[in-house]
C-alpha atoms as a PDB file:
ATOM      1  CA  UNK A   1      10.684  40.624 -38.114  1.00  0.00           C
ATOM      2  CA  UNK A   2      10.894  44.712 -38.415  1.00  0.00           C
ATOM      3  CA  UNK A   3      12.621  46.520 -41.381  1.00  0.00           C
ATOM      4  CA  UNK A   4      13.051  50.158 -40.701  1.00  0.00           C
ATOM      5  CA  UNK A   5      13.219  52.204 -43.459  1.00  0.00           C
ATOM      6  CA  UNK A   6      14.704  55.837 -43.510  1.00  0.00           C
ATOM      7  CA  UNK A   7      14.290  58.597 -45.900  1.00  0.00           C
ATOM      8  CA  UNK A   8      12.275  56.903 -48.131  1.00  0.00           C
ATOM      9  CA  UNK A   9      10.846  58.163 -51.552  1.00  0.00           C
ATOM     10  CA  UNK A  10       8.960  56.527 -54.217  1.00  0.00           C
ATOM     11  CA  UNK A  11      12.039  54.540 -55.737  1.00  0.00           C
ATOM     12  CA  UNK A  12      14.115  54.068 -52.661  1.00  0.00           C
ATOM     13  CA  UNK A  13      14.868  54.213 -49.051  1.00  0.00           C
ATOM     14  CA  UNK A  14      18.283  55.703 -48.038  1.00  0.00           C
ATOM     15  CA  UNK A  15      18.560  53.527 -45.279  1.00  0.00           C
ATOM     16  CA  UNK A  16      17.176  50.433 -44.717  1.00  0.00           C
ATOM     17  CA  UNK A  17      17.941  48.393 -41.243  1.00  0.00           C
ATOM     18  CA  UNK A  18      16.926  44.815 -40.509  1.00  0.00           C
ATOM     19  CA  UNK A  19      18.272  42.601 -37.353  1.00  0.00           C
ATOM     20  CA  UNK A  20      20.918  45.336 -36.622  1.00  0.00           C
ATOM     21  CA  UNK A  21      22.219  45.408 -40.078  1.00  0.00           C
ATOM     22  CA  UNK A  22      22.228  48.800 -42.018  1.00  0.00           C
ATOM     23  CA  UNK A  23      21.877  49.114 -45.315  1.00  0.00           C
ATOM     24  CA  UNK A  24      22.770  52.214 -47.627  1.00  0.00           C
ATOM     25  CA  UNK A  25      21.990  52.669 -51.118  1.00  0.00           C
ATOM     26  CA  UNK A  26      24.240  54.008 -53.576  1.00  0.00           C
ATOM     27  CA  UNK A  27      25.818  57.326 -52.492  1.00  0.00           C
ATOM     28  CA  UNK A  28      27.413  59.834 -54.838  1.00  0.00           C
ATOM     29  CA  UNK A  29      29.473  63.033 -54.445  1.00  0.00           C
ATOM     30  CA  UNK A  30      28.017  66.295 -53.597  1.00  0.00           C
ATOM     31  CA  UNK A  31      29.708  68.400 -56.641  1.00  0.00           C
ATOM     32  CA  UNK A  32      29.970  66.336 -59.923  1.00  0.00           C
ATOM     33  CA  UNK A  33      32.126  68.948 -61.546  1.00  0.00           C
ATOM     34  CA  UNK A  34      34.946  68.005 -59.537  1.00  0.00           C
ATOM     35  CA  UNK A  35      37.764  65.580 -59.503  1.00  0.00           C
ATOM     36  CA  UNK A  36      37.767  61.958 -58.911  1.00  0.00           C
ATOM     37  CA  UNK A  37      39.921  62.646 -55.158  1.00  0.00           C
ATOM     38  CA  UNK A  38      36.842  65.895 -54.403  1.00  0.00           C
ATOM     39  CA  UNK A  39      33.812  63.455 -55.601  1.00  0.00           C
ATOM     40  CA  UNK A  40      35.309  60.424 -53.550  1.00  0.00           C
ATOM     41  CA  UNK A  41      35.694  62.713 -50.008  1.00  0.00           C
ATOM     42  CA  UNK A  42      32.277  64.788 -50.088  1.00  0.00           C
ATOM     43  CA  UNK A  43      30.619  60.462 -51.504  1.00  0.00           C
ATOM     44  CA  UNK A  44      32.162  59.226 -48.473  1.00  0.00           C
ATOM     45  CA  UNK A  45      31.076  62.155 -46.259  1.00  0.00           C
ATOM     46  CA  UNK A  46      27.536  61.209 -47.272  1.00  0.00           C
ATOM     47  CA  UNK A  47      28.199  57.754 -45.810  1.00  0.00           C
ATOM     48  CA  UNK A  48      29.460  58.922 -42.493  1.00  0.00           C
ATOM     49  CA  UNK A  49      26.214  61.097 -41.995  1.00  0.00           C
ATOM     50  CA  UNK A  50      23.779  58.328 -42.991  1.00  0.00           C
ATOM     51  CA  UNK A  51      25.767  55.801 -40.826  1.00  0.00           C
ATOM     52  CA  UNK A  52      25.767  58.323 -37.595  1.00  0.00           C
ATOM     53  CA  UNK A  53      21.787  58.628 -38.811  1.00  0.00           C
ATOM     54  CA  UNK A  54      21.607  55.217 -38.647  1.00  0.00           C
ATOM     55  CA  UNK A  55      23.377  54.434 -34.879  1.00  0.00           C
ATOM     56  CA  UNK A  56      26.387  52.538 -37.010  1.00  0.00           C
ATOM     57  CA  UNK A  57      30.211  54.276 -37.977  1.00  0.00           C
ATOM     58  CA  UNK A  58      32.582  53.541 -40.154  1.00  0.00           C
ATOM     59  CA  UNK A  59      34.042  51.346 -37.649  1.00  0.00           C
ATOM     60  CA  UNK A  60      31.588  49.328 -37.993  1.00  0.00           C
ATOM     61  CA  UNK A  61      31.190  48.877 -41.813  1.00  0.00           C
ATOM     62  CA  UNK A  62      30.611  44.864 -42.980  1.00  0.00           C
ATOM     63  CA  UNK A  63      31.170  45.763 -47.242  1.00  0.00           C
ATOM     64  CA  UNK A  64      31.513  48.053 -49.555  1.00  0.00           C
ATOM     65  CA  UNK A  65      30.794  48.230 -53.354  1.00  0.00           C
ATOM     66  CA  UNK A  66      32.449  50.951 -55.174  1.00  0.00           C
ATOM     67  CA  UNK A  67      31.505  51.284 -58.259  1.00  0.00           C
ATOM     68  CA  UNK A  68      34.400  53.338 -60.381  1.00  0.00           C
ATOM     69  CA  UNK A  69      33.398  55.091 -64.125  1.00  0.00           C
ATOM     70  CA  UNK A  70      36.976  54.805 -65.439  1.00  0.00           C
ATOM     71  CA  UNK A  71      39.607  52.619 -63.336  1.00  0.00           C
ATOM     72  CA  UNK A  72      42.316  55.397 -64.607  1.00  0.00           C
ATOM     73  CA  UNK A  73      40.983  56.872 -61.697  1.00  0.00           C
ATOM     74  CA  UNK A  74      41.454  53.796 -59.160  1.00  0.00           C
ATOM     75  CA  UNK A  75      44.790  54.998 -57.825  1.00  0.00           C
ATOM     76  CA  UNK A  76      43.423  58.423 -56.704  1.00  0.00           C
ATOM     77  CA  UNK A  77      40.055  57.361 -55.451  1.00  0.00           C
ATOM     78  CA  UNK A  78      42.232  54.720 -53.383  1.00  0.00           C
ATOM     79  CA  UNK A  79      44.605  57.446 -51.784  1.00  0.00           C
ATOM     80  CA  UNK A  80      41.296  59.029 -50.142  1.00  0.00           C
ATOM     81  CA  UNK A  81      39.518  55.970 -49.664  1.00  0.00           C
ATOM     82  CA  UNK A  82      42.626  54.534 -47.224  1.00  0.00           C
ATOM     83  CA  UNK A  83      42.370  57.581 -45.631  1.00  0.00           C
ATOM     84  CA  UNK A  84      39.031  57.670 -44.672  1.00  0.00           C
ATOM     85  CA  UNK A  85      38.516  54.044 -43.695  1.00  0.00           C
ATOM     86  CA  UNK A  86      39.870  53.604 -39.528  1.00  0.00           C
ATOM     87  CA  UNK A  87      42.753  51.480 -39.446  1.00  0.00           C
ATOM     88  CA  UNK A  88      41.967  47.624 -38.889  1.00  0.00           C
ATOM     89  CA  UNK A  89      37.947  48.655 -39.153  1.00  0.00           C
ATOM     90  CA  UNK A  90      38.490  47.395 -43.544  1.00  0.00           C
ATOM     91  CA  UNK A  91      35.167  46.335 -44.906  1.00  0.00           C
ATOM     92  CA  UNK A  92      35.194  43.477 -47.404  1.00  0.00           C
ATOM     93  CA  UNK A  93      35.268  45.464 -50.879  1.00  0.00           C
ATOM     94  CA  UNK A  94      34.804  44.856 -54.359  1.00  0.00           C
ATOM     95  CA  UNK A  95      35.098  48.222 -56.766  1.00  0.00           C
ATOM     96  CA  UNK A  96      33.841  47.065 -60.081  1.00  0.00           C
ATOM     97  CA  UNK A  97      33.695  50.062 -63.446  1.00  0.00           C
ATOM     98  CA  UNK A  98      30.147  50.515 -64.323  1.00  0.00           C
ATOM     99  CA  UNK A  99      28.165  53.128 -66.577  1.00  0.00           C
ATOM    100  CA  UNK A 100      27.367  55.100 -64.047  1.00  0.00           C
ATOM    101  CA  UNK A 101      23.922  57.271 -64.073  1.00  0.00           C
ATOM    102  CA  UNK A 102      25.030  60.829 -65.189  1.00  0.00           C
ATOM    103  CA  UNK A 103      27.911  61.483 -67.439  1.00  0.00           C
ATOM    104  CA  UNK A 104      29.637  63.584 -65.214  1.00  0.00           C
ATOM    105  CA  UNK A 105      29.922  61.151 -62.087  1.00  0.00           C
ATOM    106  CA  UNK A 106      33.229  59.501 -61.730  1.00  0.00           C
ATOM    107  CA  UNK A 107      32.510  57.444 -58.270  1.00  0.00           C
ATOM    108  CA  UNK A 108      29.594  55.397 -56.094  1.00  0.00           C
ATOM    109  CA  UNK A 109      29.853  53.423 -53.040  1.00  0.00           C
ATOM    110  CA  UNK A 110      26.741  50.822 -51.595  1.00  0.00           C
ATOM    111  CA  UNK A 111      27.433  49.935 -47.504  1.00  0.00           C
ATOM    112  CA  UNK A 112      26.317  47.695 -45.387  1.00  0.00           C
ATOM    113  CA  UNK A 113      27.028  47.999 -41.535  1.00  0.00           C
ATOM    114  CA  UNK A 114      26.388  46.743 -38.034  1.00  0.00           C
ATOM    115  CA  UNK A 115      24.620  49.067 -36.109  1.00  0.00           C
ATOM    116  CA  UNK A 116      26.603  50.014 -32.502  1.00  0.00           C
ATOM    117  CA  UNK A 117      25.464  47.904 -29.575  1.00  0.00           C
END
């Protein structure tokens, strides 16, 4: 059995991959000052450089947690969600409100993915 781990600190790895599966922890926006629609694209930007990193794609994404500060904002951070994910490539979802860790962010997603064959 091998686990690769990637970018790894003290409290967590960025990526973790086990039997072709890749695992992401929580990603957050780039620029927390910003709106829900800004914090949502530069979050999901994150994702699509640590799948690449990881020899996956968005194409190939198995679930998604979102995890949402507010659901006032659900409509918005859907509109850029639905255009980021590739038609018929959906990932089973859940997007759940939560406390999130600073004040200020409005948006986190967790992904798990097959890597490419």
């Amino acid at each position: 059995m091998t686990i690769q781990r990637m970018q790894t600190k003290q409290r967590m790895s960025r990526i973790v991959i086990h039997n072709k599966t890749v695992y992401l922890c929580g990603q957050v926006c780039a620029d927390a000052t910003k709106g829900i629609k800004e914090q949502t694209q530069t979050m999901l930007d994150k994702v699509d450089e640590l799948l690449i990193e990881s020899g996956s794609s968005r194409e190939h994404m198995l679930s998604a947690t979102v995890y949402i500060k507010d659901m006032q904002y659900f409509k918005e951070m859907n509109e850029v969600w639905d255009a980021w994910v590739p038609e018929g490539h959906a990932p089973a979802r859940a997007c759940v409100e939560a406390a999130m860790a600073r004040p200020e962010l409005l948006v986190e997603v967790s992904v798990i993915a097959a890597q490419i064959d």
